[in-house]
N, C-alpha and C. Protein backbone atom coordinates (compact mmCIF):
# COMPACT_ATOMS: atom_id res chain seq x y z
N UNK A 1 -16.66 -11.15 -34.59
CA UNK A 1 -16.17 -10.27 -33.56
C UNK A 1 -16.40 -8.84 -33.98
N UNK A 2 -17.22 -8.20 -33.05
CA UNK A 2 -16.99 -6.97 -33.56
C UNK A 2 -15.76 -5.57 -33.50
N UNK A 3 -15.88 -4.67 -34.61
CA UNK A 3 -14.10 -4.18 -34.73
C UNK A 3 -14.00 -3.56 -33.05
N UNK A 4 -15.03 -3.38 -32.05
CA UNK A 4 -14.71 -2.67 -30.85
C UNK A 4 -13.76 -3.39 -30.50
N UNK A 5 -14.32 -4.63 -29.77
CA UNK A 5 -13.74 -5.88 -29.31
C UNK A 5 -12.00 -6.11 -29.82
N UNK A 6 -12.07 -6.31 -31.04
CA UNK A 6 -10.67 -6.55 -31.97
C UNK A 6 -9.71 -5.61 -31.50
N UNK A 7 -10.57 -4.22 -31.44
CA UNK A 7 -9.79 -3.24 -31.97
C UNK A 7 -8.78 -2.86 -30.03
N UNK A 8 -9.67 -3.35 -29.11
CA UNK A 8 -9.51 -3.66 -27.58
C UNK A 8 -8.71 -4.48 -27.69
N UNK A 9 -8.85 -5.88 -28.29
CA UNK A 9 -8.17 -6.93 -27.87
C UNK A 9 -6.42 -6.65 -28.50
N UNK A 10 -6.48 -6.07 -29.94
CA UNK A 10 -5.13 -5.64 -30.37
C UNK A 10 -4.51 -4.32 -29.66
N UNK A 11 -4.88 -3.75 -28.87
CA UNK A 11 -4.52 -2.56 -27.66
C UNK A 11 -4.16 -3.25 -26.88
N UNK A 12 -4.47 -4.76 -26.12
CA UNK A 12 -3.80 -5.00 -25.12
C UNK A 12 -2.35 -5.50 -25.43
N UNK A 13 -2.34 -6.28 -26.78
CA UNK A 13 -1.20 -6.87 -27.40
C UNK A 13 -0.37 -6.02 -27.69
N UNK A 14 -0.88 -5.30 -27.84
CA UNK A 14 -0.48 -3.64 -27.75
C UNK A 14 1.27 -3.48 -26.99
N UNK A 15 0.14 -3.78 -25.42
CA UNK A 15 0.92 -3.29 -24.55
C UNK A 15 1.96 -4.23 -23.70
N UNK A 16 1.99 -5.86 -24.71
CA UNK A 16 2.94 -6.43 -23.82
C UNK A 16 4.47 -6.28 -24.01
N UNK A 17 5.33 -6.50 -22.73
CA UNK A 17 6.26 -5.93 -22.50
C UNK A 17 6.36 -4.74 -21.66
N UNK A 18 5.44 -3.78 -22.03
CA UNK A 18 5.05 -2.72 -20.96
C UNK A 18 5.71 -2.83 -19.00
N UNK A 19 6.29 -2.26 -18.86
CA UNK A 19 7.00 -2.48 -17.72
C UNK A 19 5.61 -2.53 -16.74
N UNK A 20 5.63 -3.47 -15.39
CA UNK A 20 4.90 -3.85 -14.34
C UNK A 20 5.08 -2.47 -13.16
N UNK A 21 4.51 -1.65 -13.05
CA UNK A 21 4.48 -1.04 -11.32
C UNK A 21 2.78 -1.40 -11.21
N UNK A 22 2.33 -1.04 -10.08
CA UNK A 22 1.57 -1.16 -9.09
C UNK A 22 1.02 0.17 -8.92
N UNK A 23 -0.43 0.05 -9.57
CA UNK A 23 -0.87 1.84 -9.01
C UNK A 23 -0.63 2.21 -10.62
N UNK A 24 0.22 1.45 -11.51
CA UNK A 24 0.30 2.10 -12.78
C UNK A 24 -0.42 2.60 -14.04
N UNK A 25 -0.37 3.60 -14.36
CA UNK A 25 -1.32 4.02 -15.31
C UNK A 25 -0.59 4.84 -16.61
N UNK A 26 0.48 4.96 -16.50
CA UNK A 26 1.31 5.00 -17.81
C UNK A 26 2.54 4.46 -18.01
N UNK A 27 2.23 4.14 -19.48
CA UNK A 27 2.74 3.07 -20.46
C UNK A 27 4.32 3.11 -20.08
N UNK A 28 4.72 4.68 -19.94
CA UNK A 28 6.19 5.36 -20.17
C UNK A 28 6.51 4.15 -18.63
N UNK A 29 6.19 4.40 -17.72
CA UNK A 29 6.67 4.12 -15.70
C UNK A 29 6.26 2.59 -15.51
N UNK A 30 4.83 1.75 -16.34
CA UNK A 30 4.39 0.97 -16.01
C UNK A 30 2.81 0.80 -15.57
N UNK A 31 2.57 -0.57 -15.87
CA UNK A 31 1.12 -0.39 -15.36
C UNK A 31 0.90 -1.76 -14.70
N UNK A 32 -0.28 -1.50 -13.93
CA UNK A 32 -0.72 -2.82 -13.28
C UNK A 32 -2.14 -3.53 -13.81
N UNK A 33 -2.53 -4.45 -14.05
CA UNK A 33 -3.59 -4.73 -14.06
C UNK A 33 -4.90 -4.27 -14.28
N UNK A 34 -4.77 -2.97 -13.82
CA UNK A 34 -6.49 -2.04 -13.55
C UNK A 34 -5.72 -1.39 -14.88
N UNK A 35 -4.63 -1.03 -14.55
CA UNK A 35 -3.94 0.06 -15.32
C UNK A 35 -3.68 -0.14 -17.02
N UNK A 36 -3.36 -1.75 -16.94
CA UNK A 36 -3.77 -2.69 -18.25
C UNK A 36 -4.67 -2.34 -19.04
N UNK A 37 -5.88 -2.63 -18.39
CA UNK A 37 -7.50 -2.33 -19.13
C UNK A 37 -7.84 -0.80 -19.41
N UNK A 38 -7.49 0.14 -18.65
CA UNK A 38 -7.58 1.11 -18.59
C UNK A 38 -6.97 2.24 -19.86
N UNK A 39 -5.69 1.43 -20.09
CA UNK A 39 -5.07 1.72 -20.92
C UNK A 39 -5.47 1.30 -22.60
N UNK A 40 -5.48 0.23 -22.25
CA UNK A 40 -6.35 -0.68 -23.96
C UNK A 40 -7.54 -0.22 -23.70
N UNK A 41 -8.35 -0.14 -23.05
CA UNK A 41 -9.81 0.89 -23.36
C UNK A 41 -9.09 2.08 -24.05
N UNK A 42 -8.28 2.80 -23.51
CA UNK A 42 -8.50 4.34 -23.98
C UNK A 42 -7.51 4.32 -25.67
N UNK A 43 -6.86 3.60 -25.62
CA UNK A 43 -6.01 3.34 -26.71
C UNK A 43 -7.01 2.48 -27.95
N UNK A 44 -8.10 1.63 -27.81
CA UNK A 44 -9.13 1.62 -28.82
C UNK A 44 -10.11 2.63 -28.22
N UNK A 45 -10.20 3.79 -28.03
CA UNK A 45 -11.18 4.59 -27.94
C UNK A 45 -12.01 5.07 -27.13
N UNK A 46 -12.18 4.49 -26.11
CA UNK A 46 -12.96 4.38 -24.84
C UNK A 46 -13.00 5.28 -23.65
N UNK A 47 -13.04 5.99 -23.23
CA UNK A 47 -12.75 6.68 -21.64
C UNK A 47 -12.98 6.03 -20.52
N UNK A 48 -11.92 5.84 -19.90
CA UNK A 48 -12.27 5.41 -18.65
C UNK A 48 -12.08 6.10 -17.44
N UNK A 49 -12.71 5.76 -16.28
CA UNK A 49 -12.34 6.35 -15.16
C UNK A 49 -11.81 4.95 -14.11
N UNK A 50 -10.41 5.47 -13.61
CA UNK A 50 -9.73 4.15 -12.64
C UNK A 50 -10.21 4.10 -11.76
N UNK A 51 -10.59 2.95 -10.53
CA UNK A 51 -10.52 2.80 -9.36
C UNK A 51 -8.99 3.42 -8.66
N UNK A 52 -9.31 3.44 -7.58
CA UNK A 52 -8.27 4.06 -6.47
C UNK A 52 -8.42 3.06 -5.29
N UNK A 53 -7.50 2.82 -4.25
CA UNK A 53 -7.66 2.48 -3.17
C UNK A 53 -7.61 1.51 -2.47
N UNK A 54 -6.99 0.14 -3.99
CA UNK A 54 -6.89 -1.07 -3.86
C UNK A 54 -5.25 -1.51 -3.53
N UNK A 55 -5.26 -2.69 -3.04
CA UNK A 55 -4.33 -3.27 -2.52
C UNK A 55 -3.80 -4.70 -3.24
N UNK A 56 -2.83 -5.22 -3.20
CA UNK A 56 -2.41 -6.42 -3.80
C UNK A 56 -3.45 -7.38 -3.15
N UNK A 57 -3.78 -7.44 -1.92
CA UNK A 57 -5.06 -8.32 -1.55
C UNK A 57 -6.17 -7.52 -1.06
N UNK A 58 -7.41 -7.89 -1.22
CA UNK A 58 -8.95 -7.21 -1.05
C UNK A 58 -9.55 -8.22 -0.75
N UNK A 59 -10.37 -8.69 0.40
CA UNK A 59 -11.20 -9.41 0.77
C UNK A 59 -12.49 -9.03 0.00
N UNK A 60 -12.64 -7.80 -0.14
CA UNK A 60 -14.09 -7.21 -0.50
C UNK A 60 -13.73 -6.33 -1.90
N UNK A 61 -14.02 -6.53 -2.78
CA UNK A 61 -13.55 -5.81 -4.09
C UNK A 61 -14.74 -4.98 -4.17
N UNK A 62 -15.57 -5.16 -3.79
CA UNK A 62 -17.33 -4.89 -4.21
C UNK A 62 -17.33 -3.20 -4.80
N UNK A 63 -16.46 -2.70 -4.09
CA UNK A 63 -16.65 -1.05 -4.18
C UNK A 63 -15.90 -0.69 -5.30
N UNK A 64 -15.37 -1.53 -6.35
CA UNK A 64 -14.24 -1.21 -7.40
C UNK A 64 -14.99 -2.03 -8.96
N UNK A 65 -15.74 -2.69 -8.44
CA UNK A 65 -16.78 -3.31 -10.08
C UNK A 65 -16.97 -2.65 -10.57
N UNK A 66 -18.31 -1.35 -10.21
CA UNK A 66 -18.02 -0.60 -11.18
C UNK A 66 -17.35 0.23 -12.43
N UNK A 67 -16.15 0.00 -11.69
CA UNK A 67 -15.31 0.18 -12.96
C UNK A 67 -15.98 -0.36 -14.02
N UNK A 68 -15.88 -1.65 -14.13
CA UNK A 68 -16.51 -2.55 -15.99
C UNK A 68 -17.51 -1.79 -16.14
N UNK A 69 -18.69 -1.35 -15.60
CA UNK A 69 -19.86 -1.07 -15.90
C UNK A 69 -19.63 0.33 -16.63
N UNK A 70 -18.93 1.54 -16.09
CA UNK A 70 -18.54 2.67 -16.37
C UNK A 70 -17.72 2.84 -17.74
N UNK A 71 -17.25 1.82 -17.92
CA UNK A 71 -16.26 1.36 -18.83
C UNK A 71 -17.05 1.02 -20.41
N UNK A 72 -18.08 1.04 -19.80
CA UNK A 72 -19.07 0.31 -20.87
C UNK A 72 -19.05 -1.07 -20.98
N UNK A 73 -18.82 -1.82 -19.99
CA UNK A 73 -18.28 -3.58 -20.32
C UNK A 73 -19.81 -3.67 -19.89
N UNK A 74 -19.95 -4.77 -20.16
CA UNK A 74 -21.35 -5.80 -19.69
C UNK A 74 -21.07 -7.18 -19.38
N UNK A 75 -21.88 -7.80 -18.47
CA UNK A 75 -21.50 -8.76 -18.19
C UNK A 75 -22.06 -10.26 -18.92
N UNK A 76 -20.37 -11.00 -19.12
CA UNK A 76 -21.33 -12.45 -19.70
C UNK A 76 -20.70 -13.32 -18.86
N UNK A 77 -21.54 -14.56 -19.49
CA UNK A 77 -21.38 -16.18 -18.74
C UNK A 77 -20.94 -16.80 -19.74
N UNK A 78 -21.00 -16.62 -20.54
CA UNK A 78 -19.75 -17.57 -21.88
C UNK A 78 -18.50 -17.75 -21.70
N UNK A 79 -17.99 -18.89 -22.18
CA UNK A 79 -16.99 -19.04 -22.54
C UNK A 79 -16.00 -17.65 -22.61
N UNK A 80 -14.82 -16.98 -22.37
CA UNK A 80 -14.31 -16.33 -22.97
C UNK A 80 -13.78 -16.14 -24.35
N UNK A 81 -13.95 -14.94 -25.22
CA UNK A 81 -13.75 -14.72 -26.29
C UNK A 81 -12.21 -13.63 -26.37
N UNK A 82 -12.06 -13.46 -27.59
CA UNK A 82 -11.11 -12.27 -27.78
C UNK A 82 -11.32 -10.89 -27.31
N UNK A 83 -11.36 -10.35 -26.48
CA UNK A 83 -11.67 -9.10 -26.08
C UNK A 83 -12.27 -8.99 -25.24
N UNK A 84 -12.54 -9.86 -24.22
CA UNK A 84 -13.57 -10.19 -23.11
C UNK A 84 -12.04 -9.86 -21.85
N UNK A 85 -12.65 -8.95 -20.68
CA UNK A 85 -11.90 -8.41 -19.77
C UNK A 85 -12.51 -9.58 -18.50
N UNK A 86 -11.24 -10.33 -18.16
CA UNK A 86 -11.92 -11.44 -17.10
C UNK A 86 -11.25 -11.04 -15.50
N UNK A 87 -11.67 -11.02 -14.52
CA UNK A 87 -11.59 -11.02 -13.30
C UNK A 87 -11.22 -12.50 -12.69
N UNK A 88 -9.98 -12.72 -12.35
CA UNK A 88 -9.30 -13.66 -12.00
C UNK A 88 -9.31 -13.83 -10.84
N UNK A 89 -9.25 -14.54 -10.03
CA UNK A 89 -8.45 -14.93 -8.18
C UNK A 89 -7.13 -15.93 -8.13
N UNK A 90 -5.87 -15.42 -8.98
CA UNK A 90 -4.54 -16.35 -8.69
C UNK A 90 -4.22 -16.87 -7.01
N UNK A 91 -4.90 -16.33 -5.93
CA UNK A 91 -4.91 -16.51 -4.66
C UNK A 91 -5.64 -16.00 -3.65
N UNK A 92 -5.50 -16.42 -2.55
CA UNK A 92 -6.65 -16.10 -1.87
C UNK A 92 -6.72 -14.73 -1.06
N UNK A 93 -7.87 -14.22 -1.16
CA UNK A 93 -7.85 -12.38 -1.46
C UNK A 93 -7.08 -11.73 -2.00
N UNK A 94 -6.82 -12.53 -3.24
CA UNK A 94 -6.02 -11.91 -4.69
C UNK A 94 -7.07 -11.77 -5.76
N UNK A 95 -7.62 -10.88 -6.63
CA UNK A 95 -7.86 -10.40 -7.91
C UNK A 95 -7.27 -10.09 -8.11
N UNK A 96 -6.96 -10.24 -9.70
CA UNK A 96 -6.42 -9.74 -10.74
C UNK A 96 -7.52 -9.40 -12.58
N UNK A 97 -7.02 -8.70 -13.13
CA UNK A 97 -8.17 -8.49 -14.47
C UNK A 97 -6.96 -8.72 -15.44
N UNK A 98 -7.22 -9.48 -16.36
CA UNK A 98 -6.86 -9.86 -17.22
C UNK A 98 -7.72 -9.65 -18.91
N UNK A 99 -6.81 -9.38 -20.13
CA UNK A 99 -7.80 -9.80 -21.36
C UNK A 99 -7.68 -10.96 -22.05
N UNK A 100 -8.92 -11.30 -22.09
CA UNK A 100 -8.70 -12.84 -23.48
C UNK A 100 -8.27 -11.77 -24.39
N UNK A 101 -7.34 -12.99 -25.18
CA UNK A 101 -6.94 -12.47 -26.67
C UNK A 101 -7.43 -13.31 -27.32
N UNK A 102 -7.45 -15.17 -26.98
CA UNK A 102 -8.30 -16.20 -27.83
C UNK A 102 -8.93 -17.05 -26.34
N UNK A 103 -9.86 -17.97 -26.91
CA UNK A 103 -9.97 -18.88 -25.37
C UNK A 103 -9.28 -18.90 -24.72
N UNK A 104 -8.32 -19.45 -24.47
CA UNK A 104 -7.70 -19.90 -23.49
C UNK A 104 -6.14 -18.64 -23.56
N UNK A 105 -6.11 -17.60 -24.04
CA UNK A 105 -4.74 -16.72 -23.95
C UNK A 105 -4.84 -15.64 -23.38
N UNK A 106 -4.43 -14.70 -22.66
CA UNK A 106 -4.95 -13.78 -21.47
C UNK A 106 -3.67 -12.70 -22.28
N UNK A 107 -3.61 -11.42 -21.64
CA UNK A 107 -3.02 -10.01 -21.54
C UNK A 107 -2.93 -10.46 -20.38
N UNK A 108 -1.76 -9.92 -19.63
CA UNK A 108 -1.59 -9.49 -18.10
C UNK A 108 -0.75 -8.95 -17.61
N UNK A 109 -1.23 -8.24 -16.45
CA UNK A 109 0.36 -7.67 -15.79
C UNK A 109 0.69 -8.26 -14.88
N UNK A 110 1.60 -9.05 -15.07
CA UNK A 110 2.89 -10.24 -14.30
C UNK A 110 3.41 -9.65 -13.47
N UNK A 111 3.07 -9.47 -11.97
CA UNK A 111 3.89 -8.50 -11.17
C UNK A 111 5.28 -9.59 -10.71
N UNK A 112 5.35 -10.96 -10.94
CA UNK A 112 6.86 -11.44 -10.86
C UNK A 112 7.71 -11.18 -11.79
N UNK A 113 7.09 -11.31 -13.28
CA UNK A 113 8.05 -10.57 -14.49
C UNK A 113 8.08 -9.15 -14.49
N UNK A 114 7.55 -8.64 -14.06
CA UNK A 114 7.48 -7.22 -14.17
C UNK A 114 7.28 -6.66 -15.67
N UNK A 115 6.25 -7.24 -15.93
CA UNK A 115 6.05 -6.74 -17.22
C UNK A 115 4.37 -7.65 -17.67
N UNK A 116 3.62 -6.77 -18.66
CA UNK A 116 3.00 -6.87 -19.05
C UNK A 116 3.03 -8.66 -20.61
N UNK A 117 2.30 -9.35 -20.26
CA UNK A 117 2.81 -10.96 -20.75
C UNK A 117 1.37 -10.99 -21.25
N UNK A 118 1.93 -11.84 -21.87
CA UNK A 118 0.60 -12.86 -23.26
C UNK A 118 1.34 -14.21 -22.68
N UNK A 119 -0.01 -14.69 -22.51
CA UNK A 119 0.15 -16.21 -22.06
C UNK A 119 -1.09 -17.05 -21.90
N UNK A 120 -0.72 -18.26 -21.91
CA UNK A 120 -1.76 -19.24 -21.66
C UNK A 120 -2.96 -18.86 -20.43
N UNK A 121 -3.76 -18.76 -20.50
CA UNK A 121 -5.03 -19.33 -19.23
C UNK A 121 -4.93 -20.71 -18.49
N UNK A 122 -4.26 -20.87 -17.50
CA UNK A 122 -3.89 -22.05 -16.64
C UNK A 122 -4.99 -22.53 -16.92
N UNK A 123 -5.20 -24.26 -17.01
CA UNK A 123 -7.00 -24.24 -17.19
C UNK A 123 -6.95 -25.74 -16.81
N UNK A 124 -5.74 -26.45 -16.41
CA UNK A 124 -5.83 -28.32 -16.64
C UNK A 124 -4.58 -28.51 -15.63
N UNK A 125 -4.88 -29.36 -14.58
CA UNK A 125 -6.29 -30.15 -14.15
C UNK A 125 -7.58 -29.20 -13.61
N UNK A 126 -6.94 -28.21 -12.98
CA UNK A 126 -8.11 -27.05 -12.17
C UNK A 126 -7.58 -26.26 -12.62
N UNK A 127 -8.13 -24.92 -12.63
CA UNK A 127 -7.53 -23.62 -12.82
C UNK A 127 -6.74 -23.41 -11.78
N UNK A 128 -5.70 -22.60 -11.91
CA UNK A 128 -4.64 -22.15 -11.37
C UNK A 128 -5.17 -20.63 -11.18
N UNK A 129 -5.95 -20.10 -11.46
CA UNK A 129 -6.66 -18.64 -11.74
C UNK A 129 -7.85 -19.16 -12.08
N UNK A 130 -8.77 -19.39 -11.36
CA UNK A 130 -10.60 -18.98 -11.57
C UNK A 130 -10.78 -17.94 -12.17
N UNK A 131 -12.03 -18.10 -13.28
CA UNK A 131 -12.84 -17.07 -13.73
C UNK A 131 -13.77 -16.71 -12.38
N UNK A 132 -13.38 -15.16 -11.73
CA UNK A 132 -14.33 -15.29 -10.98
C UNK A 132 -15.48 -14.53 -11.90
N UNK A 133 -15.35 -13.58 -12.77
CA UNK A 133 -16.43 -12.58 -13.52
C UNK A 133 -15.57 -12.00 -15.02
N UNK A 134 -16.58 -11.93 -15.99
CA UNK A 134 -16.01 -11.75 -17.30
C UNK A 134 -16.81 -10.72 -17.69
N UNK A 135 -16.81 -9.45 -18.82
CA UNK A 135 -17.15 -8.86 -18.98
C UNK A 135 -16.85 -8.50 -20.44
N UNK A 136 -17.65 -7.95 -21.38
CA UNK A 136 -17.76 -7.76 -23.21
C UNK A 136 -18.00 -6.41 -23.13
N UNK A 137 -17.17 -5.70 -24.20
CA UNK A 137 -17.58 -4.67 -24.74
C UNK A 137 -18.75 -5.28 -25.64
N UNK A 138 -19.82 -4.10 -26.06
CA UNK A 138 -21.24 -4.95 -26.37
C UNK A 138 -20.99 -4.44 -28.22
N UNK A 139 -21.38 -5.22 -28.72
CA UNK A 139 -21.39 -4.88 -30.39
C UNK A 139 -22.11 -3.73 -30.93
N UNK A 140 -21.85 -3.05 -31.47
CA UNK A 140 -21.95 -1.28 -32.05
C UNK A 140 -22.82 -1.86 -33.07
């Protein structure tokens, strides 16, 4: 693993417990999801710039991907690893972004707990959350 990746993946672990708002982008008020990644990017090093404009459901996300790309993420088809930022669908015209921490263990912001959680990747019998798209910081 390289230390980017690690050093990402221990920023999100970082941040659990972190109180849940919506739209959130600091640690102090809460964060959501976008606000998650955004945050563990810049906390191992990274700059990011947020999307704006999204809603708890989006039929069409298309105009907000960029984010990963800007972010410096790239995209893979593997398996998820430790530090790999995955794009979820818990429901229908629901995304959510989540981080692997190991195969199967995610970062997330739990908008029923209201708080930022480490937990399993639903994965048996079906996913409960599809991988819809995964994305790697690329090795230095």
């Amino acid at each position: 693993m390289s230390e980017t990746r690690e050093a990402f993946a221990q920023a999100a672990e970082s941040l659990v417990g972190t109180p849940f708002r919506l739209f959130g982008r600091d640690t102090a008020y809460g964060l959501d999801c976008v606000g998650l990644v955004a945050a563990a990017l810049a906390r191992s090093g990274r700059s990011v710039s947020v999307p704006a404009g999204y809603g708890l459901r989006n039929a069409d996300i298309a105009d907000f991907l960029p984010f990963a790309t800007l972010a410096g993420l790239k995209p893979c088809d593997s398996d998820p690893i430790r530090g790999d930022v995955l794009l979820l669908r818990p429901g229908a015209a629901q995304h959510h972004l989540a981080i692997a921490t190991a195969p199967h263990m995610i970062v997330h912001a739990h908008a029923g707990l209201r708080r930022i959680v480490s937990q399993p990747l639903p994965t048996d019998p079906e996913p409960a959350m599809p991988i819809l798209r995964a994305w790697r910081l690329p090795t230095e």
